[in-house]
Protein backbone atom coordinates (compact mmCIF):
# COMPACT_ATOMS: atom_id res chain seq x y z
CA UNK A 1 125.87 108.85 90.42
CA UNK A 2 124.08 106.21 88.11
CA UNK A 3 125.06 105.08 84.81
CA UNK A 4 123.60 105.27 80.98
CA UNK A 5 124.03 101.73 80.28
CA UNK A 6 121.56 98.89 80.88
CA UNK A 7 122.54 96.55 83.36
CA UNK A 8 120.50 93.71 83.01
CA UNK A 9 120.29 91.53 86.56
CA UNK A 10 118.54 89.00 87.97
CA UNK A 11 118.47 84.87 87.55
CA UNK A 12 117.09 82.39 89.28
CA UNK A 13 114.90 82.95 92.72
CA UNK A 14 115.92 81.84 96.00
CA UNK A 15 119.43 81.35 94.57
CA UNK A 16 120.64 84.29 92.73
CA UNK A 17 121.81 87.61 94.85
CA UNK A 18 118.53 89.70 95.22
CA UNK A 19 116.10 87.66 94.17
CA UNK A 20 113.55 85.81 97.57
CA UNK A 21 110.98 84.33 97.94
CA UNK A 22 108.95 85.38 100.60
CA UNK A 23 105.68 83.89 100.42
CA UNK A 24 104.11 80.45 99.61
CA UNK A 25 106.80 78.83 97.48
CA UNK A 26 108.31 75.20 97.96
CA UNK A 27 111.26 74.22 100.32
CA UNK A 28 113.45 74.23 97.11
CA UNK A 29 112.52 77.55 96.23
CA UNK A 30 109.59 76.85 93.60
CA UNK A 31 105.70 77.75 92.94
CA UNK A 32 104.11 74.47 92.64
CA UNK A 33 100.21 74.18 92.12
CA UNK A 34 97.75 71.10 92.43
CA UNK A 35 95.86 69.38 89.83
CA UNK A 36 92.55 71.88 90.44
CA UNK A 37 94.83 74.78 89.87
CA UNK A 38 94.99 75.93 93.11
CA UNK A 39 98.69 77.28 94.50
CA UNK A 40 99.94 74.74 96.96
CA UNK A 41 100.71 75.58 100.35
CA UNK A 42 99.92 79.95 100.25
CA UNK A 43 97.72 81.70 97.68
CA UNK A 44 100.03 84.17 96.86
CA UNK A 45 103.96 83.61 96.11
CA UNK A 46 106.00 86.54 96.81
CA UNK A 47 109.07 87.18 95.66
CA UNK A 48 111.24 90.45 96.26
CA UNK A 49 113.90 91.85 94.16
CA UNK A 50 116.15 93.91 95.63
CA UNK A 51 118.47 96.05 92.96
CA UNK A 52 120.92 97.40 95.05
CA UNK A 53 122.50 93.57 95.95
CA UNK A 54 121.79 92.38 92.35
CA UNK A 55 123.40 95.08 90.92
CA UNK A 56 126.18 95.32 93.40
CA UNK A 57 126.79 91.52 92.87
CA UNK A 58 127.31 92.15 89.04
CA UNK A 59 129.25 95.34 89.10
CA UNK A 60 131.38 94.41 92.39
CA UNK A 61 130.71 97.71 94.70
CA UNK A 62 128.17 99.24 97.22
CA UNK A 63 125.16 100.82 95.54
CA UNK A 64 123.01 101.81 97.97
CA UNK A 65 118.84 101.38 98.55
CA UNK A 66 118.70 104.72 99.94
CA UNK A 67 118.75 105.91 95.49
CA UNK A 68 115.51 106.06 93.01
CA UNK A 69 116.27 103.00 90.21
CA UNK A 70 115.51 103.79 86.37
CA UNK A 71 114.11 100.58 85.02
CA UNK A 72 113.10 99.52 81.26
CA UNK A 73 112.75 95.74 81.03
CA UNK A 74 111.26 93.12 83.21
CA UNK A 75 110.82 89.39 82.51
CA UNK A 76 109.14 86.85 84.32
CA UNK A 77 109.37 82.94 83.33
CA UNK A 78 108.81 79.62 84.11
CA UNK A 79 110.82 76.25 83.92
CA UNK A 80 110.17 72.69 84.81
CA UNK A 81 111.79 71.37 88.10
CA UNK A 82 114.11 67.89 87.42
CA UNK A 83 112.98 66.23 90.14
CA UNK A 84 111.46 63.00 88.07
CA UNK A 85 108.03 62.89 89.34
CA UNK A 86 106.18 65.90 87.68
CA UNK A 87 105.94 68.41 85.08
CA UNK A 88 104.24 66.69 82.78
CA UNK A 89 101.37 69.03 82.23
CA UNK A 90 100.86 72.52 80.96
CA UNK A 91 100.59 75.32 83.01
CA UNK A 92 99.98 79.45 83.53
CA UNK A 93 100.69 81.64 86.06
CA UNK A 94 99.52 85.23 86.60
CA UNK A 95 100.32 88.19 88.89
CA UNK A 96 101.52 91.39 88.98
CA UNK A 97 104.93 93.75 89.40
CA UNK A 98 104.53 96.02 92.47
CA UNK A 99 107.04 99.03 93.21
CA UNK A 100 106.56 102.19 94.71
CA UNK A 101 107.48 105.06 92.12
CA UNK A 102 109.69 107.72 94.24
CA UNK A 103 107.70 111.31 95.92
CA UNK A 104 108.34 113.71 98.05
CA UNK A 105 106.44 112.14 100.91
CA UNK A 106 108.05 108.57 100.21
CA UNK A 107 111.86 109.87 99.99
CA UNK A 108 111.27 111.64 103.28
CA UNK A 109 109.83 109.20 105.10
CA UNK A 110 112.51 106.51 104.46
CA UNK A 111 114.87 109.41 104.79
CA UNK A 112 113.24 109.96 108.58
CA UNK A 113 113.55 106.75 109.48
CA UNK A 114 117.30 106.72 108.12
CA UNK A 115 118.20 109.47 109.76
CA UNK A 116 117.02 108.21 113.03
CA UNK A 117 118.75 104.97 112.99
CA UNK A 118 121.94 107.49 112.43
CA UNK A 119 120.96 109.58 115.57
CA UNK A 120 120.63 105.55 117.57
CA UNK A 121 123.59 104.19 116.06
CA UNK A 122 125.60 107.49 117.62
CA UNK A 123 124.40 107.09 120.99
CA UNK A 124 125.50 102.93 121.10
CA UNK A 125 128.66 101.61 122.37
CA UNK A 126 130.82 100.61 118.79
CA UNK A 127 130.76 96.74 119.38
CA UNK A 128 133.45 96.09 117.60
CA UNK A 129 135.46 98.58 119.33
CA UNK A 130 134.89 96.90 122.37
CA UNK A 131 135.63 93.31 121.22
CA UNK A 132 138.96 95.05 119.95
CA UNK A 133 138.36 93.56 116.28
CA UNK A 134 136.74 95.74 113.55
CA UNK A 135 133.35 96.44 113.40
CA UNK A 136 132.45 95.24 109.01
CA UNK A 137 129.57 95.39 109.04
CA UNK A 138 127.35 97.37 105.84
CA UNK A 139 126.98 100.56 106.92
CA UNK A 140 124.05 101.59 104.54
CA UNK A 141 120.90 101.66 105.33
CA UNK A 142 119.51 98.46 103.80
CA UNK A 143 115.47 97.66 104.27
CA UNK A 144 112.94 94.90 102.93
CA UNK A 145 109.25 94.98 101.93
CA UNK A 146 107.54 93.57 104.65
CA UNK A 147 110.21 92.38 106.77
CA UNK A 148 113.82 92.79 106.94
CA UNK A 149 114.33 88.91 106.26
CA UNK A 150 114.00 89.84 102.53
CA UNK A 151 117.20 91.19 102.15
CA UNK A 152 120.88 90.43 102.93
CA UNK A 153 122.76 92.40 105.39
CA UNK A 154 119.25 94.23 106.79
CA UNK A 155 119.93 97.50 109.30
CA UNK A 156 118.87 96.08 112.29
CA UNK A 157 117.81 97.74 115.60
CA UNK A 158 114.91 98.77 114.34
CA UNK A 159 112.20 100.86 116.68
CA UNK A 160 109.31 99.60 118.24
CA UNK A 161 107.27 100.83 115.93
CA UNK A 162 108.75 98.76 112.88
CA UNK A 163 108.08 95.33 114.65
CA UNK A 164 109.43 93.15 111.60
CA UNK A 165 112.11 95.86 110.87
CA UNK A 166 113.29 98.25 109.03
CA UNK A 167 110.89 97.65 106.45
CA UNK A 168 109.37 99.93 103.05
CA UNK A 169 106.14 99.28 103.77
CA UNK A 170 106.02 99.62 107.63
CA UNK A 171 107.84 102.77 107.07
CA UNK A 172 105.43 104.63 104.76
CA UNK A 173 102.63 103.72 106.96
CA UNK A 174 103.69 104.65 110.22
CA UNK A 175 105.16 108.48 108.19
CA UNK A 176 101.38 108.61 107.10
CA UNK A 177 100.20 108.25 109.70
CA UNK A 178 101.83 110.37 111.48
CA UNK A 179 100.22 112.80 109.27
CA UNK A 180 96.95 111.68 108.68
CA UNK A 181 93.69 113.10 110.49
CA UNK A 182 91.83 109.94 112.28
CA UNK A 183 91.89 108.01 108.42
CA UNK A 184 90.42 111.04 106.83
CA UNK A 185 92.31 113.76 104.18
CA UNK A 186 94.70 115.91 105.92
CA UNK A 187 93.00 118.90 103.78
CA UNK A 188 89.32 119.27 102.91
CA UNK A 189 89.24 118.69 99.57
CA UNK A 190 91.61 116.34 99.05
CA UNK A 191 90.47 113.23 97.92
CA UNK A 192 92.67 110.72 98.96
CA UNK A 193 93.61 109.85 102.74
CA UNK A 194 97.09 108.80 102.28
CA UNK A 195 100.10 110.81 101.33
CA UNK A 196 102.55 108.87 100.92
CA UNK A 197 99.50 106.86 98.18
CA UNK A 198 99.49 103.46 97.02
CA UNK A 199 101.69 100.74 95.88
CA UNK A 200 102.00 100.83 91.43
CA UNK A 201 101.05 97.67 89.61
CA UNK A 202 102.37 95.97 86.54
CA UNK A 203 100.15 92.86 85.14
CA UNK A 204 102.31 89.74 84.12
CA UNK A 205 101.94 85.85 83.10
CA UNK A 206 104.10 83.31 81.70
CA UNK A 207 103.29 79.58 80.67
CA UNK A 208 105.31 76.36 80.06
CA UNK A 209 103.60 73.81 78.03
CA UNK A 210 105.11 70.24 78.32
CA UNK A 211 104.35 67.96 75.14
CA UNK A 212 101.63 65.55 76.19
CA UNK A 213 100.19 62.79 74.06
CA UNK A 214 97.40 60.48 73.45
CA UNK A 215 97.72 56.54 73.09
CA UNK A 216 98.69 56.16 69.80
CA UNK A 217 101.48 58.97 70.43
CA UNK A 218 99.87 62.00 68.37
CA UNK A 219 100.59 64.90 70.05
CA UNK A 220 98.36 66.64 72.08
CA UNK A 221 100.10 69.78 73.03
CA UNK A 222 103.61 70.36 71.71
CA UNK A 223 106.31 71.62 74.04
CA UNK A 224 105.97 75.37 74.29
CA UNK A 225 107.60 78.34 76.92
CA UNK A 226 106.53 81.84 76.75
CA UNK A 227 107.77 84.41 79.35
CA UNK A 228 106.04 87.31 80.50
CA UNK A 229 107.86 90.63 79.64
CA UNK A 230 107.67 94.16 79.21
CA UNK A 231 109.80 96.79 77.64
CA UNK A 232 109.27 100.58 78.46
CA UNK A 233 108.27 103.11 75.79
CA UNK A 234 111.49 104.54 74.27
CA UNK A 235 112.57 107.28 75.91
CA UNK A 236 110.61 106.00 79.12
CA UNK A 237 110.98 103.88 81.63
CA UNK A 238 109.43 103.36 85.36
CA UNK A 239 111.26 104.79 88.66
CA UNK A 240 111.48 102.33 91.54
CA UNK A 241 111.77 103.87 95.36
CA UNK A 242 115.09 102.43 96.88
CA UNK A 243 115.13 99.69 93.78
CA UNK A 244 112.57 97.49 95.71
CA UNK A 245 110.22 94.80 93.63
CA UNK A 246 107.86 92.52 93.99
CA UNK A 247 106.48 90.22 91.83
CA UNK A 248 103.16 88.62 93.28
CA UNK A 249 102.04 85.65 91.78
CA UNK A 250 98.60 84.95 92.50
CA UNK A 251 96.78 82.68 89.70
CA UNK A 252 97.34 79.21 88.04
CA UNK A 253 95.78 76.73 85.66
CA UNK A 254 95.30 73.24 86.04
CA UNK A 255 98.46 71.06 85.98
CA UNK A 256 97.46 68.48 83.87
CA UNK A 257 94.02 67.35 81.18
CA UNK A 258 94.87 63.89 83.50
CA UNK A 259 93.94 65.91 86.24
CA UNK A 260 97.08 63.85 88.31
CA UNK A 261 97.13 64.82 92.28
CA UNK A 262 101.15 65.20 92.08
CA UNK A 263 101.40 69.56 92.01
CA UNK A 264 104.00 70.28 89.37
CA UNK A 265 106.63 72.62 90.57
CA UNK A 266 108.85 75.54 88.68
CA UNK A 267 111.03 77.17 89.07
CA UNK A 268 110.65 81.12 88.62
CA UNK A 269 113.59 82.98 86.42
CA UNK A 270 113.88 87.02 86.70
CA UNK A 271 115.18 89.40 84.42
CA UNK A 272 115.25 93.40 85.36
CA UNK A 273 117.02 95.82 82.76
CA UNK A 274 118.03 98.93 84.85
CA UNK A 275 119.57 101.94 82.90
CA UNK A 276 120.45 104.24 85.63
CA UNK A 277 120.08 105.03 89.82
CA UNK A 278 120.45 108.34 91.50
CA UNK A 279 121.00 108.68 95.25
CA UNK A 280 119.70 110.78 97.45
């Protein structure tokens, strides 16, 4: 059962329970971009949210990915690394939310592919019942994105057919196409070709503007942060299939008007409001 109150989760990625980077990024978990504004390293920094640990984490018990999440607030900000040796410019990044909104299709394909690690996990020899100590491990059935190294405490076993995993997006693709007709609409006049559709997107930015001045110390820009957020309609608010994210960050500005060759790096900060999950 889910709840009526808004649970707000998240903090800072690649530290905080549920939040990962898993694309482009620094070594110390940042986005970092060079003085023409390019991203450093990958052209797209991924990051996953995963509701079911950040919520869990909070709360202190098992909610599981295998629900629909009710969300109503998202923020997305910026803030300067301490690492003495950048930062000193102004700077805007740009992407987009991605979730898949829960439908028939979706809910049963993840529910085939749950139910078949069930029907694999009954025919295997109970490890832990052989090593004579207990067998803890999470028992729910717990999937990433692309890959099952986005979350904590991934099912693992996974079929041939899932390569990197039990994973969402591996798992809608291989149920369509199971159902598909060679790429082309299962019916005649439909006028799609997929039925378990497309990914939903969210546009987002955020900025942080570090005070820079000229030589006679008259300001030039004055220090300034503004997150990116959104707040659903009242009465409203955007269903997320097994309370899986991902915020894709995929545009910059210049670092600096001194045009320096030392990127600046941030660090990202997270906020999701959730006001209810139901299981199925």
């Amino acid at each position: 059962m889910g709840t009526q109150n808004l649970h707000v989760v998240g903090g800072t990625v690649g530290t905080s329970p549920g939040l990962v980077f898993t694309a482009g990024g620094g070594a110390t978990g940042t986005i970092n971009i060079d003085y023409d504004g390019v991203m450093e390293g990958n052209n797209l920094t991924g990051i996953t949210v995963d509701l079911s640990e950040a919520l869990g984490y909070r709360l202190g018990k098992q909610i599981p990915m295998t629900a629909n999440f009710r969300i109503n607030y998202l923020r997305f900000g910026i803030r300067n690394v301490n690492d003495g040796n950048d930062n000193n410019g102004h700077n805007y990044f740009a992407g987009d939310w991605e979730w898949y909104t829960p439908t028939k299709h979706r809910v049963d394909a993840v529910q085939a592919w749950r139910g078949l690690e069930k029907r694999m996990e009954e025919d295997e020899v109970d490890h832990g019942l052989m090593s004579g100590t207990p067998d803890d491990e999470y028992k729910g059935f717990r999937y990433g994105w692309f890959t099952n190294a986005e979350v904590s405490h991934a099912t693992g076993g996974a079929p041939a057919e899932l390569p990197n995993g039990y994973a969402l997006t591996a798992m809608l693709n291989v149920y369509n196409s199971a159902m598909e007709n060679d790429g082309q609409p299962t019916r005649g006049r439909n006028l799609w070709d997929r039925k378990v559709g497309r990914s939903s997107h969210l546009g987002t930015h955020a900025q942080c503007v570090n005070g820079e001045f000229d030589g006679a110390f008259d300001s030039i820009y004055t220090a300034n942060i503004q997150d990116g957020e959104w707040h659903a309609p009242d009465g409203h608010a955007i269903e997320v299939l097994g309370g899986l994210l991902r915020l894709n960050i995929t545009h910059s500005s210049t670092n600096s008007l001194l045009a320096q060759a030392i990127a600046d790096d941030f660090q990202v900060y997270i906020d999701v409001g959730v006001s209810g999950w139901s299981s199925w």
